[in-house]
PDB file of N, CA and C in Angstrom:
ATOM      1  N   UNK A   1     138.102 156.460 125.969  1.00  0.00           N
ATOM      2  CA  UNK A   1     138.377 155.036 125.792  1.00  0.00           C
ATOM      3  C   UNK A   1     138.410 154.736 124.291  1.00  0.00           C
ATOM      4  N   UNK A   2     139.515 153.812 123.759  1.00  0.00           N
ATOM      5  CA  UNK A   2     139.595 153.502 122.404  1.00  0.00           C
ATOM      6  C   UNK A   2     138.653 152.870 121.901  1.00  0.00           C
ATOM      7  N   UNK A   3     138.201 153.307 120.871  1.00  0.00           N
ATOM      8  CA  UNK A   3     137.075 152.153 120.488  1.00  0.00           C
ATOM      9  C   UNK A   3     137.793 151.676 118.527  1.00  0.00           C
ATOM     10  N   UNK A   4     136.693 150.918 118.250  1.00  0.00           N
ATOM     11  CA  UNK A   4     137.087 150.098 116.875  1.00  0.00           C
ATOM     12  C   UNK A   4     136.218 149.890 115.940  1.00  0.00           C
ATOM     13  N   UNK A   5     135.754 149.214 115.026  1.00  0.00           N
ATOM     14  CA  UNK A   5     134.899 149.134 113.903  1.00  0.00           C
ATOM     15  C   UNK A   5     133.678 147.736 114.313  1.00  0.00           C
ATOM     16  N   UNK A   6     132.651 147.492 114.806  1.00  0.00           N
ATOM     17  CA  UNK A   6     131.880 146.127 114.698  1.00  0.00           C
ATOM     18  C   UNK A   6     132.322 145.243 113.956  1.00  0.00           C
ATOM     19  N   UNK A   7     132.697 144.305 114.011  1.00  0.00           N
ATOM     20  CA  UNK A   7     133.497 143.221 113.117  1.00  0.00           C
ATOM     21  C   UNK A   7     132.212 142.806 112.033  1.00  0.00           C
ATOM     22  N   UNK A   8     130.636 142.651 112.337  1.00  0.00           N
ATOM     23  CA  UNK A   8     130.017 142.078 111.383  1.00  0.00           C
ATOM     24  C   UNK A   8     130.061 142.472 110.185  1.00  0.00           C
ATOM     25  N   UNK A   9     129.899 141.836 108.871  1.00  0.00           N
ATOM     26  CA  UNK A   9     129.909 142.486 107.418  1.00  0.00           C
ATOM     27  C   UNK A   9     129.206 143.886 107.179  1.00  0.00           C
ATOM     28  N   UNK A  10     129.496 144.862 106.712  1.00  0.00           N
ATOM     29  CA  UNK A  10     128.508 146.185 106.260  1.00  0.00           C
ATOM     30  C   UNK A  10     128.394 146.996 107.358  1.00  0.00           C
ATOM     31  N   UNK A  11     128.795 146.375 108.744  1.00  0.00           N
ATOM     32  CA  UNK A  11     128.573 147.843 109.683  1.00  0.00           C
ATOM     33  C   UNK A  11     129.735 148.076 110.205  1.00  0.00           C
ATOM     34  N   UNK A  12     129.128 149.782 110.160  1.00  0.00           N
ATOM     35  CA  UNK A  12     130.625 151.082 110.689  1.00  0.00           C
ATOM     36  C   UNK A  12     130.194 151.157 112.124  1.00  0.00           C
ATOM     37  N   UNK A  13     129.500 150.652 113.038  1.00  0.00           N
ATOM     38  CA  UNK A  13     129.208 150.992 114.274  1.00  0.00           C
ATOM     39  C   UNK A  13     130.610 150.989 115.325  1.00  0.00           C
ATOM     40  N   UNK A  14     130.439 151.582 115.905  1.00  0.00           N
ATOM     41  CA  UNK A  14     131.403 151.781 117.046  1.00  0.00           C
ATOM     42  C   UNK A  14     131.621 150.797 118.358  1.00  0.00           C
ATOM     43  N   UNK A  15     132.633 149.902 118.535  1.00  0.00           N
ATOM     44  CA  UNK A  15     132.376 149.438 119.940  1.00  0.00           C
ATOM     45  C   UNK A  15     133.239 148.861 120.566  1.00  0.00           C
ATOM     46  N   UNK A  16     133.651 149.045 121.724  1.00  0.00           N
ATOM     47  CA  UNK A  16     134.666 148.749 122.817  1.00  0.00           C
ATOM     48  C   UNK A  16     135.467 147.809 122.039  1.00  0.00           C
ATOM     49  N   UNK A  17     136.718 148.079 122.451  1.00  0.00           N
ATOM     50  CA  UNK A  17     138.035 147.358 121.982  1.00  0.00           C
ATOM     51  C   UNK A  17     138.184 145.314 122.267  1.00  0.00           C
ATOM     52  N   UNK A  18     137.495 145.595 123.877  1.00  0.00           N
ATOM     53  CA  UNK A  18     137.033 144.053 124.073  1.00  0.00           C
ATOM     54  C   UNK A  18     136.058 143.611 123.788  1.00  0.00           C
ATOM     55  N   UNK A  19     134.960 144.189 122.821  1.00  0.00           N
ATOM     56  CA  UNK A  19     134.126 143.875 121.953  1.00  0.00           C
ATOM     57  C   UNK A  19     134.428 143.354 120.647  1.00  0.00           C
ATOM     58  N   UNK A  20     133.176 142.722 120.019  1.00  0.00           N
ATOM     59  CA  UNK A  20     133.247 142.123 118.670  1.00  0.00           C
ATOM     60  C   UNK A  20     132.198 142.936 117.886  1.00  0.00           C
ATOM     61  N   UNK A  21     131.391 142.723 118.518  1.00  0.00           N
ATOM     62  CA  UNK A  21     130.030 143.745 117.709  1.00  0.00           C
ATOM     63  C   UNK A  21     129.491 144.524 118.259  1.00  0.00           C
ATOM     64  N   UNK A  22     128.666 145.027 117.481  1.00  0.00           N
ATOM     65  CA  UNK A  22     127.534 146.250 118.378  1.00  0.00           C
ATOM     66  C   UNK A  22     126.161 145.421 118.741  1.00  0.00           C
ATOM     67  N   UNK A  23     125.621 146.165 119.748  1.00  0.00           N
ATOM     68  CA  UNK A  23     124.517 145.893 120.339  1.00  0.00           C
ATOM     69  C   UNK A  23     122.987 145.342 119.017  1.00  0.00           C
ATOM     70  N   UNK A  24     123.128 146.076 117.864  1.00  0.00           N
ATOM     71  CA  UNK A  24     122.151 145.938 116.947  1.00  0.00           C
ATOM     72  C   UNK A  24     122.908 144.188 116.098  1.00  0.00           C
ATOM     73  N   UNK A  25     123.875 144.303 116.092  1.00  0.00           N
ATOM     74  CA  UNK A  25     124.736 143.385 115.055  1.00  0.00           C
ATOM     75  C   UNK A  25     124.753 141.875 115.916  1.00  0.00           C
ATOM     76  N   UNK A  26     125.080 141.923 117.328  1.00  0.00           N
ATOM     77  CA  UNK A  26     125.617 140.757 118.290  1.00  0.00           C
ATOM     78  C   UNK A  26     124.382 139.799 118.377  1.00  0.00           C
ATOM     79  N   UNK A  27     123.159 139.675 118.434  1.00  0.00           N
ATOM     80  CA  UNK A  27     122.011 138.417 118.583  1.00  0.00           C
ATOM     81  C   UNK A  27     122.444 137.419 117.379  1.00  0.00           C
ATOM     82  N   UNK A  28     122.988 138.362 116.085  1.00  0.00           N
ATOM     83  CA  UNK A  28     122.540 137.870 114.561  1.00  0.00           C
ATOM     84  C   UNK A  28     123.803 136.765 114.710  1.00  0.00           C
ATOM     85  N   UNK A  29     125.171 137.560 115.276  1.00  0.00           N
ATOM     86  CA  UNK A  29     126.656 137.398 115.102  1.00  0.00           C
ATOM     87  C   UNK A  29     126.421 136.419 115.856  1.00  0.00           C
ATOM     88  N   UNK A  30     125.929 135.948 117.248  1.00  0.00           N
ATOM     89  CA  UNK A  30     125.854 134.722 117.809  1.00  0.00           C
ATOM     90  C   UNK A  30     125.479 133.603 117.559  1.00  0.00           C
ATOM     91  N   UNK A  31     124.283 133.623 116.835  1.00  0.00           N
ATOM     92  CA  UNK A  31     123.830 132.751 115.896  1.00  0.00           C
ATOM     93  C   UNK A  31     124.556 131.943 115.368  1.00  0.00           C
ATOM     94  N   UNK A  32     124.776 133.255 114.105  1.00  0.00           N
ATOM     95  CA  UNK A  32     126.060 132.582 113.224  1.00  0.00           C
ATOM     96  C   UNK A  32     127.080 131.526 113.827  1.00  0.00           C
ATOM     97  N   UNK A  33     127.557 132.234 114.285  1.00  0.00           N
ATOM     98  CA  UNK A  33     128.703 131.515 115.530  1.00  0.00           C
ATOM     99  C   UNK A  33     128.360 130.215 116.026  1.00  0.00           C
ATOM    100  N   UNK A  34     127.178 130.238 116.661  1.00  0.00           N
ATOM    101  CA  UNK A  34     126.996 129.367 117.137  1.00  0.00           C
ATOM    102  C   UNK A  34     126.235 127.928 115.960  1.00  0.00           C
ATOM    103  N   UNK A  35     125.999 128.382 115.038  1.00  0.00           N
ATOM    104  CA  UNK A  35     125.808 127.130 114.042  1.00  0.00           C
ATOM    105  C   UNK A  35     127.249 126.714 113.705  1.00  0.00           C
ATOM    106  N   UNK A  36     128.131 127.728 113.214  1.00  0.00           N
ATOM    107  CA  UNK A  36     129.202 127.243 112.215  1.00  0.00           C
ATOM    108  C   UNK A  36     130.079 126.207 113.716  1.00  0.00           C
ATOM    109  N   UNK A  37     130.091 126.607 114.638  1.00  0.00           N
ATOM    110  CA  UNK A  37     131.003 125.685 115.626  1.00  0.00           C
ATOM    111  C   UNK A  37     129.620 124.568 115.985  1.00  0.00           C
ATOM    112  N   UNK A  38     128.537 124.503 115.795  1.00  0.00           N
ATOM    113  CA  UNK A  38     127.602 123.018 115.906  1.00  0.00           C
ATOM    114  C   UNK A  38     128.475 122.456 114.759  1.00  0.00           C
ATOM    115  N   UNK A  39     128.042 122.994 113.713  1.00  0.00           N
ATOM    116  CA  UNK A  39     128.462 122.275 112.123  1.00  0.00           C
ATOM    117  C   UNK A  39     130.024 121.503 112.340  1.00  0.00           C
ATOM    118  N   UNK A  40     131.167 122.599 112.708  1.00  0.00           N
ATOM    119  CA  UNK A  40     132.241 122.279 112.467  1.00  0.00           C
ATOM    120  C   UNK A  40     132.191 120.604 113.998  1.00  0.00           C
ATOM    121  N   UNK A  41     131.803 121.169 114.996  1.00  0.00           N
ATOM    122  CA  UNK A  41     131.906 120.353 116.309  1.00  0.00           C
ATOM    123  C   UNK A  41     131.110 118.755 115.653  1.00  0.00           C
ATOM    124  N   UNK A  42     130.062 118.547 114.948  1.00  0.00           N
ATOM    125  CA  UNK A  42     129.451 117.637 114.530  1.00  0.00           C
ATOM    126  C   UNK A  42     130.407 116.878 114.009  1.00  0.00           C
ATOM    127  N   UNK A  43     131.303 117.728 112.380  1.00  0.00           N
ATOM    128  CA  UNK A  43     131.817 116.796 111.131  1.00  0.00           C
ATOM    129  C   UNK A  43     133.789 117.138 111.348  1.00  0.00           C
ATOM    130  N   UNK A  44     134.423 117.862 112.027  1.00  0.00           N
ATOM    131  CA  UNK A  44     135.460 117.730 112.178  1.00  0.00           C
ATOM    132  C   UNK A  44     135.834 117.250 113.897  1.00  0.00           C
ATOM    133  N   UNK A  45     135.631 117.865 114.473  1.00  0.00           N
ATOM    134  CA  UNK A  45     136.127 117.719 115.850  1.00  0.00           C
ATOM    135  C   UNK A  45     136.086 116.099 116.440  1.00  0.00           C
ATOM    136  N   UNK A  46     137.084 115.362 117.366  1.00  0.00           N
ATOM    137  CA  UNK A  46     136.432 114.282 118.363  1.00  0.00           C
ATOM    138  C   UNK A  46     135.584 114.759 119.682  1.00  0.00           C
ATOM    139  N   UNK A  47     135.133 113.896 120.136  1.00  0.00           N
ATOM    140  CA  UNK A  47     133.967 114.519 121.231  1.00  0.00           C
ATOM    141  C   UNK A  47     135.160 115.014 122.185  1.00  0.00           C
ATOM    142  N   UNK A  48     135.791 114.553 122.676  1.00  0.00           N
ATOM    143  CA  UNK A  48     136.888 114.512 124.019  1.00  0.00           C
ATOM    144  C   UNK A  48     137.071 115.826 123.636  1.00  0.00           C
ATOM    145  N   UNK A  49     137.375 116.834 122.390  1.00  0.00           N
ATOM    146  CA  UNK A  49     138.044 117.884 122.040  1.00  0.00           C
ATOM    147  C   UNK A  49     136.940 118.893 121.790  1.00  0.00           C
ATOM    148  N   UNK A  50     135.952 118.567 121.751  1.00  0.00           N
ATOM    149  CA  UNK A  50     134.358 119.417 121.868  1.00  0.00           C
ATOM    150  C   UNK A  50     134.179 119.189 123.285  1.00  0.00           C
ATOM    151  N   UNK A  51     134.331 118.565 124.166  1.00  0.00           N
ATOM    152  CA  UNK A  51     133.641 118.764 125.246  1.00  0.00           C
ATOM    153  C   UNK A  51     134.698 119.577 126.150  1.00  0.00           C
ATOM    154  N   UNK A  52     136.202 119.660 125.644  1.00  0.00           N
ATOM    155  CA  UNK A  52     137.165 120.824 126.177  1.00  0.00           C
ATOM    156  C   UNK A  52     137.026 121.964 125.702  1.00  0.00           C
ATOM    157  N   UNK A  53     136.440 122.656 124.863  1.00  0.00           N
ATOM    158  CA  UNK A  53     136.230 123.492 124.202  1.00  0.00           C
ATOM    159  C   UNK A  53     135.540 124.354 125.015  1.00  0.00           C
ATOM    160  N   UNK A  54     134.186 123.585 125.430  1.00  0.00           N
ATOM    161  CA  UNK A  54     133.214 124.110 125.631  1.00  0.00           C
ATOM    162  C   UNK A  54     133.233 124.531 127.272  1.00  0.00           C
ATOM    163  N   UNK A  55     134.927 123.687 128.002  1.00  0.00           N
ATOM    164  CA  UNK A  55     134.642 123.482 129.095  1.00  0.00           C
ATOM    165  C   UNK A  55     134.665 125.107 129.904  1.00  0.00           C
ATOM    166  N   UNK A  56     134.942 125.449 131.240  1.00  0.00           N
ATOM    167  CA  UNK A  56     135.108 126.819 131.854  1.00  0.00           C
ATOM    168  C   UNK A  56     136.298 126.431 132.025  1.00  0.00           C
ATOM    169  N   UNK A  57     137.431 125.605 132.301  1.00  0.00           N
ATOM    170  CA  UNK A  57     138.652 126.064 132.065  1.00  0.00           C
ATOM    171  C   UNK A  57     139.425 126.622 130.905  1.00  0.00           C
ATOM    172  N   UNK A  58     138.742 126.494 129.718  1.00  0.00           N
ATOM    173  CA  UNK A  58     139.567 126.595 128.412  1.00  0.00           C
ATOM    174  C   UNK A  58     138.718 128.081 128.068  1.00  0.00           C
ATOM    175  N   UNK A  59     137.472 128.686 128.637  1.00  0.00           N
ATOM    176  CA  UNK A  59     136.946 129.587 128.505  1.00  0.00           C
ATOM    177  C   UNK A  59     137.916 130.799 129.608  1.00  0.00           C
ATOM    178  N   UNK A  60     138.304 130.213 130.698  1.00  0.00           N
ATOM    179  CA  UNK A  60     139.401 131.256 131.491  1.00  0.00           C
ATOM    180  C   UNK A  60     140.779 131.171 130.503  1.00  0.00           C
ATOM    181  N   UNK A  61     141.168 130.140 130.076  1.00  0.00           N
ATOM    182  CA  UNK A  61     142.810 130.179 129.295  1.00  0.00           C
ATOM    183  C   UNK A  61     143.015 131.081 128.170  1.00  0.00           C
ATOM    184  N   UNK A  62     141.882 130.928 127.695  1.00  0.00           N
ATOM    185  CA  UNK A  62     140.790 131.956 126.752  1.00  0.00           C
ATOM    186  C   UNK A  62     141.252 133.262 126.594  1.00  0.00           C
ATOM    187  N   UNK A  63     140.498 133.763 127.410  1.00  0.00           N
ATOM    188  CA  UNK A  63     140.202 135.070 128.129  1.00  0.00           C
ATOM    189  C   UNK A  63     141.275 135.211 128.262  1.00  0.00           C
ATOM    190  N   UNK A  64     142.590 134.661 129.571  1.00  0.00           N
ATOM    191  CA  UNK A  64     143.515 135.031 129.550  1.00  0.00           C
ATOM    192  C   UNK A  64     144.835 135.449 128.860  1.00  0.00           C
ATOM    193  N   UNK A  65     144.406 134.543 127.642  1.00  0.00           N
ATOM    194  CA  UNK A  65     145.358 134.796 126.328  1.00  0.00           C
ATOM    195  C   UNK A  65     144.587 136.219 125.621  1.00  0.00           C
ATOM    196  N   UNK A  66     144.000 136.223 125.465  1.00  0.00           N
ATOM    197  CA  UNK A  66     143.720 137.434 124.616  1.00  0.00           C
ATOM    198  C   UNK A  66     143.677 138.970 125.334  1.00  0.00           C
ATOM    199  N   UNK A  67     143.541 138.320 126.572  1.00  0.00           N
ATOM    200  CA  UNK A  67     143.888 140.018 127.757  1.00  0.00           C
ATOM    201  C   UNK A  67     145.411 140.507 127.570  1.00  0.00           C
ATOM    202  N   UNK A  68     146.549 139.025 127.589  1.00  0.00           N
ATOM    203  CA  UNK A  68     147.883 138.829 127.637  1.00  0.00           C
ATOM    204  C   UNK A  68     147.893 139.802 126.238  1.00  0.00           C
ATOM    205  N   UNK A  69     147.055 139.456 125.307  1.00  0.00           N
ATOM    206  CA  UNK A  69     148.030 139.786 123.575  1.00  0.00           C
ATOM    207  C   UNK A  69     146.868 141.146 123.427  1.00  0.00           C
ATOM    208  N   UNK A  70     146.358 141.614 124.412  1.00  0.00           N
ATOM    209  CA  UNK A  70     145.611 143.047 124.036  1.00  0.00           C
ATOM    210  C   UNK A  70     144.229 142.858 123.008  1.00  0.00           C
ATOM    211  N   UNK A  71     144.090 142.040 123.346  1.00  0.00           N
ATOM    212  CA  UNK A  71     142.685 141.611 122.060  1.00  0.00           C
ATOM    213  C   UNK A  71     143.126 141.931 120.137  1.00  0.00           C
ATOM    214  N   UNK A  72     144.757 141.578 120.406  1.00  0.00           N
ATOM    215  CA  UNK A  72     144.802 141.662 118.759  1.00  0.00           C
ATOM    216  C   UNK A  72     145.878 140.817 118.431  1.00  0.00           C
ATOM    217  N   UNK A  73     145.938 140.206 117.011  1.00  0.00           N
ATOM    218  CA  UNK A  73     146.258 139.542 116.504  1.00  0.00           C
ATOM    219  C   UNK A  73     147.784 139.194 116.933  1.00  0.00           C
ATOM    220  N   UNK A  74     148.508 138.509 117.040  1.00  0.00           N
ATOM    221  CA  UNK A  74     150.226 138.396 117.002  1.00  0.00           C
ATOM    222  C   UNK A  74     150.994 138.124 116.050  1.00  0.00           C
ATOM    223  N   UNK A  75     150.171 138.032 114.730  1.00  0.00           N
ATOM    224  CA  UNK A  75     150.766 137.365 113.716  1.00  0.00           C
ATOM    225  C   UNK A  75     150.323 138.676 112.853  1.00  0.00           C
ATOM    226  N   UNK A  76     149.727 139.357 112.897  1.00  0.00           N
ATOM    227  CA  UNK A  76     149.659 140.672 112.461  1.00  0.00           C
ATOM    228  C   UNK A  76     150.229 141.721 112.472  1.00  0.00           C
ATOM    229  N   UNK A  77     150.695 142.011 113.782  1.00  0.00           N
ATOM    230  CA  UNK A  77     151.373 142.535 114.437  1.00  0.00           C
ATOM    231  C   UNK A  77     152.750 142.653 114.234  1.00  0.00           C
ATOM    232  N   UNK A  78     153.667 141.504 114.014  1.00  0.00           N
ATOM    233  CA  UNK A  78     154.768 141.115 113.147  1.00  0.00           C
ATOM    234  C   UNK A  78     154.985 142.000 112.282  1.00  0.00           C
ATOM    235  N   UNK A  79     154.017 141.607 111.768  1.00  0.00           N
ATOM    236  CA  UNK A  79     153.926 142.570 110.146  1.00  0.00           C
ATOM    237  C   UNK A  79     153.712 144.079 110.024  1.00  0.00           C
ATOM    238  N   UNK A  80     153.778 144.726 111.252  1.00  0.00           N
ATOM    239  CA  UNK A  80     152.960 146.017 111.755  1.00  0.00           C
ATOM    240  C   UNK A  80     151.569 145.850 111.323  1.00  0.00           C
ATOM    241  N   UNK A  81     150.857 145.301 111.412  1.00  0.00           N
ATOM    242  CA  UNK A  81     149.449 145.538 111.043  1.00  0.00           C
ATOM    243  C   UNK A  81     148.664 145.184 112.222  1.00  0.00           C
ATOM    244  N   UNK A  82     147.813 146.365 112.695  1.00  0.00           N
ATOM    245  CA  UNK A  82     147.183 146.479 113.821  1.00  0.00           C
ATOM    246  C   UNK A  82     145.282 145.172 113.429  1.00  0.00           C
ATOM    247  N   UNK A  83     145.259 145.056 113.833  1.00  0.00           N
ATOM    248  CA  UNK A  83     143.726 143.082 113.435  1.00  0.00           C
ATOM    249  C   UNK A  83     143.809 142.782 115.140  1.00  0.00           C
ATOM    250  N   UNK A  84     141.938 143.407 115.132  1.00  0.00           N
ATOM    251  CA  UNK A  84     141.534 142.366 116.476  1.00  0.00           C
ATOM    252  C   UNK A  84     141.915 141.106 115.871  1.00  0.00           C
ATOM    253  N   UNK A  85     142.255 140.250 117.044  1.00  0.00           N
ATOM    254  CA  UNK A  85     141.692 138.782 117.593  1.00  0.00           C
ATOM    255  C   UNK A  85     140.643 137.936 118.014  1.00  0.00           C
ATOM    256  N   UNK A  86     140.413 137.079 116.660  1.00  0.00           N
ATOM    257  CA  UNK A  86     139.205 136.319 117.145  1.00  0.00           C
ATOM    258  C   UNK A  86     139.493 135.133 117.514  1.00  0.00           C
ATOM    259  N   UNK A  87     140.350 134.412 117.388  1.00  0.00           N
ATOM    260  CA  UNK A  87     140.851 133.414 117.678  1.00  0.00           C
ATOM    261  C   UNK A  87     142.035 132.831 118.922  1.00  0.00           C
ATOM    262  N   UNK A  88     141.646 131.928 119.816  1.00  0.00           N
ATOM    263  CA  UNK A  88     142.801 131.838 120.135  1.00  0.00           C
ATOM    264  C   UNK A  88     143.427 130.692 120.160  1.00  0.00           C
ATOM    265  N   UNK A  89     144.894 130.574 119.496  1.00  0.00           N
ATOM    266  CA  UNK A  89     145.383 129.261 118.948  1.00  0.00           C
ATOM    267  C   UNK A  89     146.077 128.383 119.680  1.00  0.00           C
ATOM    268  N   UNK A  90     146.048 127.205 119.501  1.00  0.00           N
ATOM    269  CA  UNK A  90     147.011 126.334 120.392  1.00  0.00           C
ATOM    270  C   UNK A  90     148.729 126.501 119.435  1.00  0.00           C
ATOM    271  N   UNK A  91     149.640 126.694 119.580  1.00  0.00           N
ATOM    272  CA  UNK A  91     150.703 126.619 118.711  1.00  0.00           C
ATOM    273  C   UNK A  91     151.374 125.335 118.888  1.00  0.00           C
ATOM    274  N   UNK A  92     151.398 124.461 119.524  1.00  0.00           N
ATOM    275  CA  UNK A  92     151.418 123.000 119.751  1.00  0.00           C
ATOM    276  C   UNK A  92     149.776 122.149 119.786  1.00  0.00           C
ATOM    277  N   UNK A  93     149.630 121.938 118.902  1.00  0.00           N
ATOM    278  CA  UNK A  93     148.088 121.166 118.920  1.00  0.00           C
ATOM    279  C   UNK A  93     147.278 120.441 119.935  1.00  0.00           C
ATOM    280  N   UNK A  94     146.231 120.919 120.457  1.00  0.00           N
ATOM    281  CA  UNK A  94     145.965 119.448 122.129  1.00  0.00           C
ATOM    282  C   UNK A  94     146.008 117.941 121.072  1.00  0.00           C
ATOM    283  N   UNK A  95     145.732 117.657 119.917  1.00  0.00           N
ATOM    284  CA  UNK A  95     145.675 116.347 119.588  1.00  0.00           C
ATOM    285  C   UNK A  95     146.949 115.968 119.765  1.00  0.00           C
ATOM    286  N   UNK A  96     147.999 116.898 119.603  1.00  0.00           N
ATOM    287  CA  UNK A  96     149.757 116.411 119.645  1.00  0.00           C
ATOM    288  C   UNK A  96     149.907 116.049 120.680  1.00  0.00           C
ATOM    289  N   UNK A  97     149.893 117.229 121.536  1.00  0.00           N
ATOM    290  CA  UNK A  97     149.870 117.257 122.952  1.00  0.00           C
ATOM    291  C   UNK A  97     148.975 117.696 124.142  1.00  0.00           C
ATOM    292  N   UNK A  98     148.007 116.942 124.503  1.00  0.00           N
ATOM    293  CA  UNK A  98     146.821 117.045 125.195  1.00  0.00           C
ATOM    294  C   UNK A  98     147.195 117.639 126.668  1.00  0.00           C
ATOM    295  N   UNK A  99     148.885 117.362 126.965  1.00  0.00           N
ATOM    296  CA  UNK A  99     148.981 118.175 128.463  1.00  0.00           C
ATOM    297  C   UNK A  99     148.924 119.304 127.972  1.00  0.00           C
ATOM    298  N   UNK A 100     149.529 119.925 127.068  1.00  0.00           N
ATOM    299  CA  UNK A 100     149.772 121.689 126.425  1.00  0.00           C
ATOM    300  C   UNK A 100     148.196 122.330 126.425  1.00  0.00           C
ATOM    301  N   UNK A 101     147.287 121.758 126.432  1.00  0.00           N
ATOM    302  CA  UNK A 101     145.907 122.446 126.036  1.00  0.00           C
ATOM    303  C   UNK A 101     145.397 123.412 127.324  1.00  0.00           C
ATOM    304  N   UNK A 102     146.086 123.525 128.325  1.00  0.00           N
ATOM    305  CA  UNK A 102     145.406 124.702 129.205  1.00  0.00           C
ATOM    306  C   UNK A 102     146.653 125.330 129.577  1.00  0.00           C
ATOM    307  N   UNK A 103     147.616 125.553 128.276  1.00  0.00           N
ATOM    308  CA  UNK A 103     149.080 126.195 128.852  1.00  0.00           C
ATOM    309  C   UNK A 103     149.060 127.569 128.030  1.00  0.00           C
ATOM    310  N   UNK A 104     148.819 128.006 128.897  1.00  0.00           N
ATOM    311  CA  UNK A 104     148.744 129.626 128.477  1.00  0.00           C
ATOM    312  C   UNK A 104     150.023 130.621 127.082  1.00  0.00           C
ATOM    313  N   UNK A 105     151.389 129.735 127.808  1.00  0.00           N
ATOM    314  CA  UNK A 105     152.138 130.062 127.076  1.00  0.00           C
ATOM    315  C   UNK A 105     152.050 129.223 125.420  1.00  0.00           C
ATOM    316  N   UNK A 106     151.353 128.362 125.170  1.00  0.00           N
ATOM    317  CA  UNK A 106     151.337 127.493 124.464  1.00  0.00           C
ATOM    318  C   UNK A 106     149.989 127.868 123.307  1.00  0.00           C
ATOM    319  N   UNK A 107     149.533 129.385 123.799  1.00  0.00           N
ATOM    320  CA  UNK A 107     148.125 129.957 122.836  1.00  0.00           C
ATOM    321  C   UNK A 107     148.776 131.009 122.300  1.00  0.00           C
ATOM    322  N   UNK A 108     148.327 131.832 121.625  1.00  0.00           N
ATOM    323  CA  UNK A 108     148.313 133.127 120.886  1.00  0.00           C
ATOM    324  C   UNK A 108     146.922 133.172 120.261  1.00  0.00           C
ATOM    325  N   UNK A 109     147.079 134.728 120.405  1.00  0.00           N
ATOM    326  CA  UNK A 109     145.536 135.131 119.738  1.00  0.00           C
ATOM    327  C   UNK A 109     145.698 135.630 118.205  1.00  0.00           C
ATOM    328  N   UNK A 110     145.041 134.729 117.067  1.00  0.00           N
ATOM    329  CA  UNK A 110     145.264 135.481 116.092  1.00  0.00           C
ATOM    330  C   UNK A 110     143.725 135.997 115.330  1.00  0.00           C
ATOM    331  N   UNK A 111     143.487 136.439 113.986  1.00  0.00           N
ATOM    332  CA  UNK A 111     142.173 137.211 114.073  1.00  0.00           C
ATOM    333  C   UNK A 111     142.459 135.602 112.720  1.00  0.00           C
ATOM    334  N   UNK A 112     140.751 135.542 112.347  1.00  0.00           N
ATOM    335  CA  UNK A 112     140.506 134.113 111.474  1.00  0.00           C
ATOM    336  C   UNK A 112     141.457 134.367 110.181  1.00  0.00           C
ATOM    337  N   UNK A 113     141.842 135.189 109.674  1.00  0.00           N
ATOM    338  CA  UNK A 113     142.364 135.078 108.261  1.00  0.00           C
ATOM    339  C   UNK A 113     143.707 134.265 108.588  1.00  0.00           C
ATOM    340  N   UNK A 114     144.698 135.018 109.559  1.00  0.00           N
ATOM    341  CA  UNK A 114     146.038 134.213 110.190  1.00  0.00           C
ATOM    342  C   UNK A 114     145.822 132.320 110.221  1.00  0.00           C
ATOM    343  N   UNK A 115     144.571 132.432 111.683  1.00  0.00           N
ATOM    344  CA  UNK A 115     144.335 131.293 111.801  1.00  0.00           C
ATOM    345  C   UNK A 115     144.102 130.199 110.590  1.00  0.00           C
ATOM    346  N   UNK A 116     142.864 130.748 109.662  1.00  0.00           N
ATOM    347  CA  UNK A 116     143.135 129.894 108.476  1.00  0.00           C
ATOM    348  C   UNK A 116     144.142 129.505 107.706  1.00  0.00           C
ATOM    349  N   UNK A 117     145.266 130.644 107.642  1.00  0.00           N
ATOM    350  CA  UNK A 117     146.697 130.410 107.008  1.00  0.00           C
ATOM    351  C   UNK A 117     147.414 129.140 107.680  1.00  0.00           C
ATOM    352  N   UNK A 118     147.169 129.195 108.898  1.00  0.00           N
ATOM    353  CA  UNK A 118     147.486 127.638 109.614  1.00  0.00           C
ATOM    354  C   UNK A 118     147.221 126.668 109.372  1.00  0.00           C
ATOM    355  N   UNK A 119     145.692 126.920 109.238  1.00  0.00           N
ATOM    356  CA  UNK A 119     145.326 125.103 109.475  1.00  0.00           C
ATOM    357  C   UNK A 119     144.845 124.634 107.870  1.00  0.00           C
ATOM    358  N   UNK A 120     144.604 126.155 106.986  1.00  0.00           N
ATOM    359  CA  UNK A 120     143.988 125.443 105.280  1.00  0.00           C
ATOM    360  C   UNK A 120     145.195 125.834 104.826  1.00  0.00           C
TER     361      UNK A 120
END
């Protein structure tokens, strides 16, 4: 089975392709995670668009986009350059269009550097 690099800073650990981190790295990596989306959910987001986020349908649309694009980037890829996916994007915005937000065809998975090229 293919495996890949732990995404956290400084480690070479090994781990499944539909993984993000390794077992030693993932408590710390959740954390993280989980402050920077409190922080961001607090001072950017509206509630209506935090409480879809968080919902189990947008957690299956999710999932299903990034199974669809192989757990790697599409905007990388272009370019031949092989980049898990951490992200998965709306390419029509739900604030634009709030029916598009559980339309599968309407996501792509890109990894954060892409994504930031989008939105900063």
């Amino acid at each position: 089975m293919p495996k890949k690099i732990c995404l956290a800073p400084s480690c070479n650990n090994l781990v499944g392709m539909k993984e993000k981190y390794c077992a030693s790295c993932q408590p710390a990596m959740k954390e993280e995670k989980r402050e920077k989306n409190r922080k961001y959910d607090q001072y950017v987001r509206e509630e209506e668009i935090v409480k879809f986020y968080h919902s189990r349908e947008w957690k299956k649309v999710r999932e299903a986009v990034l199974i669809r694009d192989n757990y790697l980037c599409q905007n990388c890829i272009k370019d031949n350059i092989i980049k898990s996916a951490e992200i998965v994007h709306h390419i029509v915005e739900i604030k634009d269009d709030w029916s598009k937000r559980l339309s599968i065809s309407n996501c792509k998975s890109l990894c954060l550097k892409c994504h930031n090229s989008i939105h900063f």
